[in-house]
C-alpha atoms as a PDB file:
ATOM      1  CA  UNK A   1     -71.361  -3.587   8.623  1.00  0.00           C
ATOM      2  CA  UNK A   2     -69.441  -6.272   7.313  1.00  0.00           C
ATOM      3  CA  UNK A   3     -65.944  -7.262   8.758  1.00  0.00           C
ATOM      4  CA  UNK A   4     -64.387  -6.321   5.629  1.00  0.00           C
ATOM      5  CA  UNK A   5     -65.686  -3.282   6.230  1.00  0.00           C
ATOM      6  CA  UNK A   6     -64.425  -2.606   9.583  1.00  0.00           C
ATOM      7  CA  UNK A   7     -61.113  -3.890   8.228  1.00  0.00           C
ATOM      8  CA  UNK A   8     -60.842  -1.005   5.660  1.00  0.00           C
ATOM      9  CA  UNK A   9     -62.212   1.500   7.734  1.00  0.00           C
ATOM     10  CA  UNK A  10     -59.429   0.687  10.596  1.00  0.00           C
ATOM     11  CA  UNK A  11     -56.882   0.784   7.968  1.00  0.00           C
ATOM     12  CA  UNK A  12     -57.549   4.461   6.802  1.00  0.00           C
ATOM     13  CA  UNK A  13     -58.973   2.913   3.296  1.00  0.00           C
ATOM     14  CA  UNK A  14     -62.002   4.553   1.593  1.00  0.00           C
ATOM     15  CA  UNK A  15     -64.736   2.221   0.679  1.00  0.00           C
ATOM     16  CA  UNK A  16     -66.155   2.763  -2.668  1.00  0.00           C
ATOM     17  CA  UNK A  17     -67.712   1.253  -5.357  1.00  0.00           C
ATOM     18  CA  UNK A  18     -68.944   1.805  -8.995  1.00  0.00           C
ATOM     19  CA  UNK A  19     -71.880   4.915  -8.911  1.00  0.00           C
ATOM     20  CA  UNK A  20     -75.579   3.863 -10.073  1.00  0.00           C
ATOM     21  CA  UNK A  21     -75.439   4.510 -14.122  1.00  0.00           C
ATOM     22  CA  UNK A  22     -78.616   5.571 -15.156  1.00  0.00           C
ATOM     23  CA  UNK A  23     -77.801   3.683 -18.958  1.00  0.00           C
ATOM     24  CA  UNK A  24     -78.021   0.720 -17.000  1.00  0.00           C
ATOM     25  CA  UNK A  25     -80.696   0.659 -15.145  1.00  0.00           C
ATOM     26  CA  UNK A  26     -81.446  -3.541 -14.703  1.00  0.00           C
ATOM     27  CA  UNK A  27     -79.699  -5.788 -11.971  1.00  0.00           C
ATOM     28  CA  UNK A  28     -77.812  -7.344 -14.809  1.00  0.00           C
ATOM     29  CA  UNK A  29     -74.468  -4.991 -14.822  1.00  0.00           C
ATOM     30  CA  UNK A  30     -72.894  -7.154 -17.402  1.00  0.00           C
ATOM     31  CA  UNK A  31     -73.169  -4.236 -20.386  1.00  0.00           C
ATOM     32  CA  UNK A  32     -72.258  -2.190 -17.237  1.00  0.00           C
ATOM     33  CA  UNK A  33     -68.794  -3.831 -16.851  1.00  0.00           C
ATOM     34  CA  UNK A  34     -68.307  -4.012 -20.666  1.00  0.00           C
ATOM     35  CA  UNK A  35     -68.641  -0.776 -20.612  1.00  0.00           C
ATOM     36  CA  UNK A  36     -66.336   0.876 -18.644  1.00  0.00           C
ATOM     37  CA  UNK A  37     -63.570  -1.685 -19.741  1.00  0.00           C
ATOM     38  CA  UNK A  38     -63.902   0.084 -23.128  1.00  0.00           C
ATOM     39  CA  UNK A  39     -64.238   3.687 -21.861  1.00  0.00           C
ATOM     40  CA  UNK A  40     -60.871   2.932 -19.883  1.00  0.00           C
ATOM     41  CA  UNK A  41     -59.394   2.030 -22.829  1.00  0.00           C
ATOM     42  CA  UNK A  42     -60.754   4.399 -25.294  1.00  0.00           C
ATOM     43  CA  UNK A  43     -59.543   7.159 -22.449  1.00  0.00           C
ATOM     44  CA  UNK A  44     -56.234   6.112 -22.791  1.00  0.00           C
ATOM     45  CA  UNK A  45     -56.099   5.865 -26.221  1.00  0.00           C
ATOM     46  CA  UNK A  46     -56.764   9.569 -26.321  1.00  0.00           C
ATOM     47  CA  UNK A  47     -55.441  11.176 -22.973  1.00  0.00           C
ATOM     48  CA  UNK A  48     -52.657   9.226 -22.778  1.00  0.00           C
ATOM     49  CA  UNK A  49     -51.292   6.382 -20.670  1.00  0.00           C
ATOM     50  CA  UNK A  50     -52.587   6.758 -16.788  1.00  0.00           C
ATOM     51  CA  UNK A  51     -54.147   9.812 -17.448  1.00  0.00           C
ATOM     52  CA  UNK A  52     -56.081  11.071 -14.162  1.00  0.00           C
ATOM     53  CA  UNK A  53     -59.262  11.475 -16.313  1.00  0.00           C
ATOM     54  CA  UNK A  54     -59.449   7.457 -17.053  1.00  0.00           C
ATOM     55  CA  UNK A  55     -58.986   6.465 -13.334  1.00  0.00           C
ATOM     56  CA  UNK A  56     -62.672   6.749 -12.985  1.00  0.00           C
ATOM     57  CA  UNK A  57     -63.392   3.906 -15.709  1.00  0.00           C
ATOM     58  CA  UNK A  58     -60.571   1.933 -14.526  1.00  0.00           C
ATOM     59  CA  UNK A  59     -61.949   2.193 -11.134  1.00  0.00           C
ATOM     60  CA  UNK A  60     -65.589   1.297 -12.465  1.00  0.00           C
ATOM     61  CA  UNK A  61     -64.318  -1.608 -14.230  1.00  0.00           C
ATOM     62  CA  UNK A  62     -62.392  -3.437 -11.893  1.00  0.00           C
ATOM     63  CA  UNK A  63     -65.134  -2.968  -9.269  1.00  0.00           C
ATOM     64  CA  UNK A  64     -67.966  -4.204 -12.024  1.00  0.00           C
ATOM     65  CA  UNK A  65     -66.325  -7.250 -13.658  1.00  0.00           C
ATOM     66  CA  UNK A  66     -64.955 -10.277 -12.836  1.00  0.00           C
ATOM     67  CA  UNK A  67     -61.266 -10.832 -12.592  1.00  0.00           C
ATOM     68  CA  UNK A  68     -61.739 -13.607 -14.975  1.00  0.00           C
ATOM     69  CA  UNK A  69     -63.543 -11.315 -17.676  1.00  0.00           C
ATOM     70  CA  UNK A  70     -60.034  -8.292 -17.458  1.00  0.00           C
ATOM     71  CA  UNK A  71     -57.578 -11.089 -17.853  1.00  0.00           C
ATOM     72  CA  UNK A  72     -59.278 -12.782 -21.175  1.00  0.00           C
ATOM     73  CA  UNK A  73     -59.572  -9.152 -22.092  1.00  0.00           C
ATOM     74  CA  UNK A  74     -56.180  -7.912 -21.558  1.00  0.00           C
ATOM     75  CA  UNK A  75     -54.716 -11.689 -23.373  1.00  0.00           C
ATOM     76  CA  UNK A  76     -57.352 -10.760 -26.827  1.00  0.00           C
ATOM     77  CA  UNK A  77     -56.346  -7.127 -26.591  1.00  0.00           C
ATOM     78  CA  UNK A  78     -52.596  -7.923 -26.713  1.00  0.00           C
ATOM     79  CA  UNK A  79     -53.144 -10.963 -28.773  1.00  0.00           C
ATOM     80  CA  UNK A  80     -55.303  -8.320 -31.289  1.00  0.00           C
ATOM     81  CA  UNK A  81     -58.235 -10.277 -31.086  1.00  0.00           C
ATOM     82  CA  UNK A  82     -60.498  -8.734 -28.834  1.00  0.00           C
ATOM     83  CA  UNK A  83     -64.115  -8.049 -30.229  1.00  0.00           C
ATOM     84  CA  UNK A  84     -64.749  -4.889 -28.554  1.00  0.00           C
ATOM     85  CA  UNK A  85     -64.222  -1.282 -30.782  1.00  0.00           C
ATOM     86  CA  UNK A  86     -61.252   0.597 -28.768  1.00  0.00           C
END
């Protein structure tokens, strides 16, 4: 167990991370990450703003992809130049 695990553990905090997706089955998550970022977003887009149901993708994306990756995202998507179909 690592010591970040003991840390969260002694502070009460669950430790999670993203579930096994069977559409991606190789070690490359990349597509995994991509992904979710769009189901977060398409979620929203239809349930609403921080709708319960879109949690899970959130959660999925932030543990999948690199911090780097969300911000460029987030700057193209308010920009209106990100690639991706939301």
């Amino acid at each position: 167990m690592s010591a970040t695990t003991e840390t969260l553990e002694k502070l009460g905090l669950p430790l999670k991370t993203a579930p096994w997706d069977p559409r991606f089955p190789n070690s490359n998550q990349t597509k995994y990450c991509y992904q979710s970022y769009l189901d977060f977003h398409r979620c929203e887009r239809i349930k609403g703003e921080g709708h319960s149901v879109c949690q899970y993708f959130k959660d999925v994306f932030q543990d999948m992809c690199p911090n780097e990756w969300v911000e460029k995202w987030d700057g193209q998507r308010a920009a209106g130049t990100f690639p991706g179909k939301i």
